[in-house]
PDB file of N, CA and C in Angstrom:
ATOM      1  N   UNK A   1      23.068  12.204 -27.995  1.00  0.00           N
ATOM      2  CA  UNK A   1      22.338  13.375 -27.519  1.00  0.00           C
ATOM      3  C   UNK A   1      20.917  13.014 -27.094  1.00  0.00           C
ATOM      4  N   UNK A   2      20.179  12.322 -27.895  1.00  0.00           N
ATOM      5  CA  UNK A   2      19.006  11.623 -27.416  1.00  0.00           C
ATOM      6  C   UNK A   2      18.623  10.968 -26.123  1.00  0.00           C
ATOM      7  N   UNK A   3      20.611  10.075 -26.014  1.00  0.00           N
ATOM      8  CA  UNK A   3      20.040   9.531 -24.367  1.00  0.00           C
ATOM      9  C   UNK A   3      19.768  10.314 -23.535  1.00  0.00           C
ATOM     10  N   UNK A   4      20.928  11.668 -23.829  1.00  0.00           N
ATOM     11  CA  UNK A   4      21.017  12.169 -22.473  1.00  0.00           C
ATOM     12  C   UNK A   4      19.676  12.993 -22.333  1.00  0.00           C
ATOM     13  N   UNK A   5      18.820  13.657 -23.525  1.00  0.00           N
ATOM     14  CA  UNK A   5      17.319  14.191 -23.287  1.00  0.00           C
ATOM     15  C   UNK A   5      16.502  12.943 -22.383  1.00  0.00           C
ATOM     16  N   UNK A   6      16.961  12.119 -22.604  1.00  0.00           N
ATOM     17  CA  UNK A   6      16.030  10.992 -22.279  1.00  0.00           C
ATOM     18  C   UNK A   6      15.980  10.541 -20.783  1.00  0.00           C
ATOM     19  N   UNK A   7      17.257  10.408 -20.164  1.00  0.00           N
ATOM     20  CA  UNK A   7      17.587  10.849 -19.049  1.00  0.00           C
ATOM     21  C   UNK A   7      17.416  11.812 -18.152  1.00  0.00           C
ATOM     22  N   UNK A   8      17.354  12.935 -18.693  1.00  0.00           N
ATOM     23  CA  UNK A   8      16.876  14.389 -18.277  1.00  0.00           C
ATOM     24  C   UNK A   8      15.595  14.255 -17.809  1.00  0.00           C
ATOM     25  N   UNK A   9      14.758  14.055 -18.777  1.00  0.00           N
ATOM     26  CA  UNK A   9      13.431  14.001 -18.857  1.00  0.00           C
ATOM     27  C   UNK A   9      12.883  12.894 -17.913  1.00  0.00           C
ATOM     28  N   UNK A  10      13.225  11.682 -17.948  1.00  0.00           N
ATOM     29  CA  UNK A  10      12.736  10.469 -16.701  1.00  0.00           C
ATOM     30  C   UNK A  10      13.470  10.997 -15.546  1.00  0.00           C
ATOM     31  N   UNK A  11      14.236  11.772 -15.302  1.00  0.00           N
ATOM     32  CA  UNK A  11      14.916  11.879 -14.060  1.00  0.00           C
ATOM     33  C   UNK A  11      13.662  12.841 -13.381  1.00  0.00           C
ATOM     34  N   UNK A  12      13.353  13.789 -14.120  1.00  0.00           N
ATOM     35  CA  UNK A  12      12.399  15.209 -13.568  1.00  0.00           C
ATOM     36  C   UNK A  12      11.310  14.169 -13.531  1.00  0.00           C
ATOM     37  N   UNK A  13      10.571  13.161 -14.499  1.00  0.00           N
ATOM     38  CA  UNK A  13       9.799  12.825 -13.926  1.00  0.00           C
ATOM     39  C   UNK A  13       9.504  12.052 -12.936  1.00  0.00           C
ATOM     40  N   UNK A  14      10.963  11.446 -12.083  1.00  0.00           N
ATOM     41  CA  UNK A  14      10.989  10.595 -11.054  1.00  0.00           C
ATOM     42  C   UNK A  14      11.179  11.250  -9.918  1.00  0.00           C
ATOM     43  N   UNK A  15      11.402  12.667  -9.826  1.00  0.00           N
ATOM     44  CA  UNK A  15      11.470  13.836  -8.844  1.00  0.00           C
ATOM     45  C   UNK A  15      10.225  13.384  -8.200  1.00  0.00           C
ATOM     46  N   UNK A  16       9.270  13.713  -8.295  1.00  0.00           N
ATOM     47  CA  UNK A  16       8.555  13.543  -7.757  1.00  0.00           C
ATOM     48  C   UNK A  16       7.737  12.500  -6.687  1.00  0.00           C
ATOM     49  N   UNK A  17       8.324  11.517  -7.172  1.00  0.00           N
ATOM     50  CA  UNK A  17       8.258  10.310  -6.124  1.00  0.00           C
ATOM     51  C   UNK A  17       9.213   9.968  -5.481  1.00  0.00           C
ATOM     52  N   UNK A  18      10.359  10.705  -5.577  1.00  0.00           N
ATOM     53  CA  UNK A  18      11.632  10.257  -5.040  1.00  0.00           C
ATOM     54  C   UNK A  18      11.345  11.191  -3.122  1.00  0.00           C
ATOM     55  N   UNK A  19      10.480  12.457  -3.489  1.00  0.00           N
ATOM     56  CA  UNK A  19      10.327  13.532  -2.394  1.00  0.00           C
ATOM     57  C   UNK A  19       8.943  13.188  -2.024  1.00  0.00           C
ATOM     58  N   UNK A  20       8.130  12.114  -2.278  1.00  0.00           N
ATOM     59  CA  UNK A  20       7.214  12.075  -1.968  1.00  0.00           C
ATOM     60  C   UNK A  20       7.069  10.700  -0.808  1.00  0.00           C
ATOM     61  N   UNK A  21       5.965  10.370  -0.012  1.00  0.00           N
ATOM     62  CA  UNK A  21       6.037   9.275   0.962  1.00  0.00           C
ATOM     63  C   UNK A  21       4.145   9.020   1.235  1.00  0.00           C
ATOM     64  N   UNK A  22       4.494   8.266   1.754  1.00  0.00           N
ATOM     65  CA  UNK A  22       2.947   8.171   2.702  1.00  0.00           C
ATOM     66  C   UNK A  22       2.886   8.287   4.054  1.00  0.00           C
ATOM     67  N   UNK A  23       1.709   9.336   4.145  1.00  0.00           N
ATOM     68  CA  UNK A  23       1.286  10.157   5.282  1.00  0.00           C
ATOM     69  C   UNK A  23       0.143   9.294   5.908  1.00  0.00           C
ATOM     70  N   UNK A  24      -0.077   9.241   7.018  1.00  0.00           N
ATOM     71  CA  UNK A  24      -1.393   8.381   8.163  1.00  0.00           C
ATOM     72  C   UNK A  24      -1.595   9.592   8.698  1.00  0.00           C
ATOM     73  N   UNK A  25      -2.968  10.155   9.107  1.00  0.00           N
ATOM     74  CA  UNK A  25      -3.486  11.003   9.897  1.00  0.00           C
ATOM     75  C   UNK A  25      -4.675  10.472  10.816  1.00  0.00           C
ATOM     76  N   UNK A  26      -4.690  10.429  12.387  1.00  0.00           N
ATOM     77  CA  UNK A  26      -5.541   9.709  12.744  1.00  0.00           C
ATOM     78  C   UNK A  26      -6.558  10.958  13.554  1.00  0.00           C
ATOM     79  N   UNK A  27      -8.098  11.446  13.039  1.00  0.00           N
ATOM     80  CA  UNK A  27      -8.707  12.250  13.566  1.00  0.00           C
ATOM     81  C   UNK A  27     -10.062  11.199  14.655  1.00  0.00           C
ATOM     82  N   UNK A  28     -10.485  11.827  15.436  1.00  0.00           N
ATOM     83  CA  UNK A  28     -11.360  11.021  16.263  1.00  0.00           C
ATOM     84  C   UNK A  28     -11.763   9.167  15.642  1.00  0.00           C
ATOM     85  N   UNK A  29     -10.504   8.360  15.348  1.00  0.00           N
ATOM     86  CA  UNK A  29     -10.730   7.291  15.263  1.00  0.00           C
ATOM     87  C   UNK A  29     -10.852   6.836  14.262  1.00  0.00           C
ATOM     88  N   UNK A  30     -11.130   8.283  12.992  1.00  0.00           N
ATOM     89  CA  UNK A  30     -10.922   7.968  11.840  1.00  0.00           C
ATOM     90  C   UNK A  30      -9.502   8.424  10.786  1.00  0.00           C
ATOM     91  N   UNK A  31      -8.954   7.092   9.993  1.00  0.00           N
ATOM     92  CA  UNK A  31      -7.909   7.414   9.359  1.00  0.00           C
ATOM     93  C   UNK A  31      -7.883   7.931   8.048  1.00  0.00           C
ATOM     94  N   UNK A  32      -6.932   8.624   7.576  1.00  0.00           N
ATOM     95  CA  UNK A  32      -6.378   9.332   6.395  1.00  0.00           C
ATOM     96  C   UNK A  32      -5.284   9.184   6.320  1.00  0.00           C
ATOM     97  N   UNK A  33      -4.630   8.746   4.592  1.00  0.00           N
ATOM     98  CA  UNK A  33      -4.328   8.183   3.756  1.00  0.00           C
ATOM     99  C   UNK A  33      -3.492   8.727   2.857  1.00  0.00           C
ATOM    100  N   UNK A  34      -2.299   9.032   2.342  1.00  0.00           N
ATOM    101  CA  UNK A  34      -1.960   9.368   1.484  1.00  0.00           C
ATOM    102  C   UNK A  34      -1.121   8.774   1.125  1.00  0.00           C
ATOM    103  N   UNK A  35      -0.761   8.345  -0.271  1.00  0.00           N
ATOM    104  CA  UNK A  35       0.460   7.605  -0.651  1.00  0.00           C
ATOM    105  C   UNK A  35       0.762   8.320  -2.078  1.00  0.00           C
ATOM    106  N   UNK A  36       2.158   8.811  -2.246  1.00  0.00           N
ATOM    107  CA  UNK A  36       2.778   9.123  -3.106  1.00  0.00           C
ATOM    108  C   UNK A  36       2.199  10.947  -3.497  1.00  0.00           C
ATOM    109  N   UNK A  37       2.175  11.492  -2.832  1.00  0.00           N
ATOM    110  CA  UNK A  37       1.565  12.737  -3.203  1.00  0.00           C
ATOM    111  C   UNK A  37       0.116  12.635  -3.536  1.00  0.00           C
ATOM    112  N   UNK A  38      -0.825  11.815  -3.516  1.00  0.00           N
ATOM    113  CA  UNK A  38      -1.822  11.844  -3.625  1.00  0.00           C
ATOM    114  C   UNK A  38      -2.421  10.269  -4.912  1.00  0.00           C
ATOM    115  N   UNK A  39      -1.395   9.437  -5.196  1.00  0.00           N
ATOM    116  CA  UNK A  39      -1.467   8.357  -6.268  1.00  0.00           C
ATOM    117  C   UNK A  39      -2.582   7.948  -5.850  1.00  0.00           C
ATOM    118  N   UNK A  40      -2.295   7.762  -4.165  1.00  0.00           N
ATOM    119  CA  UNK A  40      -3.315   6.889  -3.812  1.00  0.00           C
ATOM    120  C   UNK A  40      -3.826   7.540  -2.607  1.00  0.00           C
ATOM    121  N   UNK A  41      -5.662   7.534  -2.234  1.00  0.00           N
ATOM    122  CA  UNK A  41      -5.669   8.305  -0.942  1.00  0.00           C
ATOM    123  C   UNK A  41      -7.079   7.688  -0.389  1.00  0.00           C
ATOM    124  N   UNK A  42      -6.947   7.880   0.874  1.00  0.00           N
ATOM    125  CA  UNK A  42      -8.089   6.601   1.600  1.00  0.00           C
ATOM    126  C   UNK A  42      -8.299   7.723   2.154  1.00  0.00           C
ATOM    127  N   UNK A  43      -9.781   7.825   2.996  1.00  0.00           N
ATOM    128  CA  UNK A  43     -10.331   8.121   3.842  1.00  0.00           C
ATOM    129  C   UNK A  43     -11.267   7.212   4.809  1.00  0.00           C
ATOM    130  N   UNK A  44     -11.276   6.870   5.822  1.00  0.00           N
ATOM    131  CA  UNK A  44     -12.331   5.835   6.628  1.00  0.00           C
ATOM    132  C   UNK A  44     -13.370   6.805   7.701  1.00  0.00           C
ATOM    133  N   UNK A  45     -14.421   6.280   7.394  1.00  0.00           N
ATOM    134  CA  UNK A  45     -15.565   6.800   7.880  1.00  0.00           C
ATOM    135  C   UNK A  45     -16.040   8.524   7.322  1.00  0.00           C
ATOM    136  N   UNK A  46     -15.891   8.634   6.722  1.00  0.00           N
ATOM    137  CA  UNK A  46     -16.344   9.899   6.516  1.00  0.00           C
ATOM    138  C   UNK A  46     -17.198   9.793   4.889  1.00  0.00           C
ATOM    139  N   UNK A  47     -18.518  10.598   5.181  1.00  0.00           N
ATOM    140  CA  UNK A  47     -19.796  10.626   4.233  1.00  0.00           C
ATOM    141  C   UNK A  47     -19.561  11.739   3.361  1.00  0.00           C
ATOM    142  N   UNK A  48     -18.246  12.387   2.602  1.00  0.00           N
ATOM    143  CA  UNK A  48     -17.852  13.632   2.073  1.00  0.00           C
ATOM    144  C   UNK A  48     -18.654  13.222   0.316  1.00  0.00           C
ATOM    145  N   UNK A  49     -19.307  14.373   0.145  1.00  0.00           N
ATOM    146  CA  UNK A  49     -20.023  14.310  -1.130  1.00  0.00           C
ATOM    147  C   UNK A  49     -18.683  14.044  -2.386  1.00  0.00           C
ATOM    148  N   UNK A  50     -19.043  12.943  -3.118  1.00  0.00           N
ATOM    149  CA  UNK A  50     -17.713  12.435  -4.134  1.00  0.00           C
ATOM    150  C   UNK A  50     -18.188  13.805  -5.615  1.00  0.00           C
ATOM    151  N   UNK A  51     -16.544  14.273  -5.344  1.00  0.00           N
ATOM    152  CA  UNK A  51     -17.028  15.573  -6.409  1.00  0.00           C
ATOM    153  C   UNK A  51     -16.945  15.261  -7.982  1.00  0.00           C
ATOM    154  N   UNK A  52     -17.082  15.577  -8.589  1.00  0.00           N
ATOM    155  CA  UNK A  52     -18.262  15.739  -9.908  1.00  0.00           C
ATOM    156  C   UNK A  52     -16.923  14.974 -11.018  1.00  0.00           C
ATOM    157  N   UNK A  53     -15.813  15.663 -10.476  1.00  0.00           N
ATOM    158  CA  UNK A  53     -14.546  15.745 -11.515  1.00  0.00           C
ATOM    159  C   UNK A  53     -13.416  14.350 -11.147  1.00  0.00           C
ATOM    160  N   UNK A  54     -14.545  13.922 -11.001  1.00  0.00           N
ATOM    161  CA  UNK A  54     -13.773  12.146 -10.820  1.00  0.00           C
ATOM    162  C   UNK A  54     -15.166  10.984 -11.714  1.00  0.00           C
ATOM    163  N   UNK A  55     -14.411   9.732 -11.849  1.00  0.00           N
ATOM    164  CA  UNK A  55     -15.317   8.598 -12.284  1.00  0.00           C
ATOM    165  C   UNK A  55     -15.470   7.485 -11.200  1.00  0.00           C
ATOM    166  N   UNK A  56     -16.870   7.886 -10.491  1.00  0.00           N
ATOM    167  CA  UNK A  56     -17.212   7.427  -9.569  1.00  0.00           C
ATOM    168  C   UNK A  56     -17.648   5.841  -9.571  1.00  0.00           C
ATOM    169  N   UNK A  57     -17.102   4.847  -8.212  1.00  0.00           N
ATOM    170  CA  UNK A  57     -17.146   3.699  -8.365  1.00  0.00           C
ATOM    171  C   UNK A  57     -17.824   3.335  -7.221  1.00  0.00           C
ATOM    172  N   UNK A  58     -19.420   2.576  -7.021  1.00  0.00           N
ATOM    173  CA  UNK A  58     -19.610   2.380  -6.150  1.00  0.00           C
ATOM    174  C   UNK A  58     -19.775   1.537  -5.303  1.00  0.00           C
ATOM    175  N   UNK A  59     -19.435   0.867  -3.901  1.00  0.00           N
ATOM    176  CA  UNK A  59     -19.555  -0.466  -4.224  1.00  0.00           C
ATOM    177  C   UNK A  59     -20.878  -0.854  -3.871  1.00  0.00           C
ATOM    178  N   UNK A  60     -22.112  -0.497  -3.164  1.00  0.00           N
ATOM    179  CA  UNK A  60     -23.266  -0.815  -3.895  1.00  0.00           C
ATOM    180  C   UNK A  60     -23.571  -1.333  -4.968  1.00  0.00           C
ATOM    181  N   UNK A  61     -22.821  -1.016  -6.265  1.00  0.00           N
ATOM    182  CA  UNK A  61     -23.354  -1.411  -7.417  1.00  0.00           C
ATOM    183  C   UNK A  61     -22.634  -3.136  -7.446  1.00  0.00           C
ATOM    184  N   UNK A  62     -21.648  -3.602  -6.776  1.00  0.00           N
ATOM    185  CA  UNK A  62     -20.819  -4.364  -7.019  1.00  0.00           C
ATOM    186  C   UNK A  62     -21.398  -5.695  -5.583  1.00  0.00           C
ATOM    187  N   UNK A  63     -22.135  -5.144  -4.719  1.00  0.00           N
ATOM    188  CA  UNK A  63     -22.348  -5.933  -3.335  1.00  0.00           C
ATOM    189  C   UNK A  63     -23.435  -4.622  -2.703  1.00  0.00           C
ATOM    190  N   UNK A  64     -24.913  -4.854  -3.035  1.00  0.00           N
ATOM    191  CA  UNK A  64     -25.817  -3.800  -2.953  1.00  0.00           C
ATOM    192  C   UNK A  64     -26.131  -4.900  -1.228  1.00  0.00           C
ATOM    193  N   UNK A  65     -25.975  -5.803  -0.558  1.00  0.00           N
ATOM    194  CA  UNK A  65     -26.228  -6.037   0.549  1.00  0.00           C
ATOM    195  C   UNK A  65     -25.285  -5.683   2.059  1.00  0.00           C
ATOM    196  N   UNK A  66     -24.196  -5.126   1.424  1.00  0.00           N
ATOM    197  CA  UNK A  66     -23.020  -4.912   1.885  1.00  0.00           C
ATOM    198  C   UNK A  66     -23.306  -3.656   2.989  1.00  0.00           C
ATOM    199  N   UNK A  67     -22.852  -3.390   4.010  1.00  0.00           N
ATOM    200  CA  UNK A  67     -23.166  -2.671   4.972  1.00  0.00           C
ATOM    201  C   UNK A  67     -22.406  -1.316   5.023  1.00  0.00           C
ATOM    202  N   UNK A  68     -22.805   0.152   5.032  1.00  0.00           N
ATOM    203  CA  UNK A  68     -22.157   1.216   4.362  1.00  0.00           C
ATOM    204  C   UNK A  68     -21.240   1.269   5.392  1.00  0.00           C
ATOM    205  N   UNK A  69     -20.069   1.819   4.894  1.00  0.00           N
ATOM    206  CA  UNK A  69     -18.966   2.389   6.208  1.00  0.00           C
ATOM    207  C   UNK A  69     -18.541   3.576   6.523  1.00  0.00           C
ATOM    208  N   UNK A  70     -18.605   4.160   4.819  1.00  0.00           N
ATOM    209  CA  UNK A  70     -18.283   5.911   4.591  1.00  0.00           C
ATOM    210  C   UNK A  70     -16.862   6.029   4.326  1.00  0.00           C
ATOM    211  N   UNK A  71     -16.068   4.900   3.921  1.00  0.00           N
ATOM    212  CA  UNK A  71     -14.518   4.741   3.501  1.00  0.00           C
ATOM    213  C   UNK A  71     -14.817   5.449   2.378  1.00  0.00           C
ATOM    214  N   UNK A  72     -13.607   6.303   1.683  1.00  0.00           N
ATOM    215  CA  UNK A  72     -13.540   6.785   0.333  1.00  0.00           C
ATOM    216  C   UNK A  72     -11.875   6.577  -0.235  1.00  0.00           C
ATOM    217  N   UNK A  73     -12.188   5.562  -1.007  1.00  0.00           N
ATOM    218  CA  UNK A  73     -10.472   5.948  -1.615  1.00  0.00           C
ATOM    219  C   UNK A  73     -10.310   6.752  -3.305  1.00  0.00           C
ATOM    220  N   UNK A  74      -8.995   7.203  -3.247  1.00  0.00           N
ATOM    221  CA  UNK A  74      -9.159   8.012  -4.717  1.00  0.00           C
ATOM    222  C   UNK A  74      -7.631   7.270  -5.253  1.00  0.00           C
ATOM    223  N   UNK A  75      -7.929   6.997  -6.682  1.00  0.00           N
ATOM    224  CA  UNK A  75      -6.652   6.924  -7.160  1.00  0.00           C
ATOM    225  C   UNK A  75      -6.051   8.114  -8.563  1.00  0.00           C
ATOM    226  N   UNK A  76      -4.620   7.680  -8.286  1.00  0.00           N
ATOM    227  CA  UNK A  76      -4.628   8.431  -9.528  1.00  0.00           C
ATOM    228  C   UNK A  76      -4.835  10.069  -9.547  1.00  0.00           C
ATOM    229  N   UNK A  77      -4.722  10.532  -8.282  1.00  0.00           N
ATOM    230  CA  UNK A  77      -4.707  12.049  -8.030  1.00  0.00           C
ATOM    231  C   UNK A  77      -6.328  12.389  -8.037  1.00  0.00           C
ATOM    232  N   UNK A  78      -7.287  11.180  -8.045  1.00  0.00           N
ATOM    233  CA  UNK A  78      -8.413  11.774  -7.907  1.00  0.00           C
ATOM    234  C   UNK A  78      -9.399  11.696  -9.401  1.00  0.00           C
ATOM    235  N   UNK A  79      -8.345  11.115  -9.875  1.00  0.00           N
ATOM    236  CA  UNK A  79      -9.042  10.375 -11.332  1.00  0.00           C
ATOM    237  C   UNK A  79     -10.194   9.291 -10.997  1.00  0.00           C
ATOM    238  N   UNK A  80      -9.978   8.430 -10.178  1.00  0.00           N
ATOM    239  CA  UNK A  80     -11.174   7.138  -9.926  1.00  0.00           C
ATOM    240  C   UNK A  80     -11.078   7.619  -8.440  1.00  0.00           C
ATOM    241  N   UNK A  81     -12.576   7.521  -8.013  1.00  0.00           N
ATOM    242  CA  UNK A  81     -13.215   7.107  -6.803  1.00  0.00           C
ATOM    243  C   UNK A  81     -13.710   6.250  -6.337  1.00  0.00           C
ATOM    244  N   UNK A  82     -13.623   5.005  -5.552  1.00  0.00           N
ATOM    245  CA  UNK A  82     -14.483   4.432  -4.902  1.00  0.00           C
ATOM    246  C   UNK A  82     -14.499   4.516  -3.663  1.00  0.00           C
ATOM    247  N   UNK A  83     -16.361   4.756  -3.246  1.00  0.00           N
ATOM    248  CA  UNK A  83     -16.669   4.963  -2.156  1.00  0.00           C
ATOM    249  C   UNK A  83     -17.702   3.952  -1.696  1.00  0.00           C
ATOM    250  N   UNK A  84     -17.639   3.886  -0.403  1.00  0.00           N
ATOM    251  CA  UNK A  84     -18.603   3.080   0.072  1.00  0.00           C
ATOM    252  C   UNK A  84     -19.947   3.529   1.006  1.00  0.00           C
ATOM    253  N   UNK A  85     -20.662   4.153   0.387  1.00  0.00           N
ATOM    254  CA  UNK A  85     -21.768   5.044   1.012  1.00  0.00           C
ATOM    255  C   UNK A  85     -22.799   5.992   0.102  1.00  0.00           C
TER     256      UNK A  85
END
């Protein structure tokens, strides 16, 4: 009886990636990103204020000579941010 809860339960939680894919959106030259419903999500060129309810990563802090671009990726539904700007 256990397996079959067990089964049940990883199956619903694999729903979700089974219906999910990655999306490319290309707006005036700049791309957007999505992979897996949101696991993983890029943005290129865009200066969007990184909101409050993430743990922000910057790479300034990591290569402060490095030239800004305005890329933002999020992982994790928006759990970690790193941005470059």
């Amino acid at each position: 009886m256990k397996l079959k809860k067990l089964f049940f339960i990883l199956s619903l939680l694999a729903l979700p990636f089974l219906f999910s894919a990655c999306a490319t959106s290309e707006r005036a030259g700049k791309k957007h990103t999505i992979v897996l419903g949101g696991l993983y999500e890029s943005k290129e060129g865009t200066y969007d204020p990184v909101s409050r309810n993430t743990l922000p990563v910057r790479r300034a802090d990591f290569d402060p000579d490095a030239p800004y671009s305005g890329n933002n990726a999020t992982f994790l539904w928006g759990l970690f941010t790193y941005y470059d700007y």
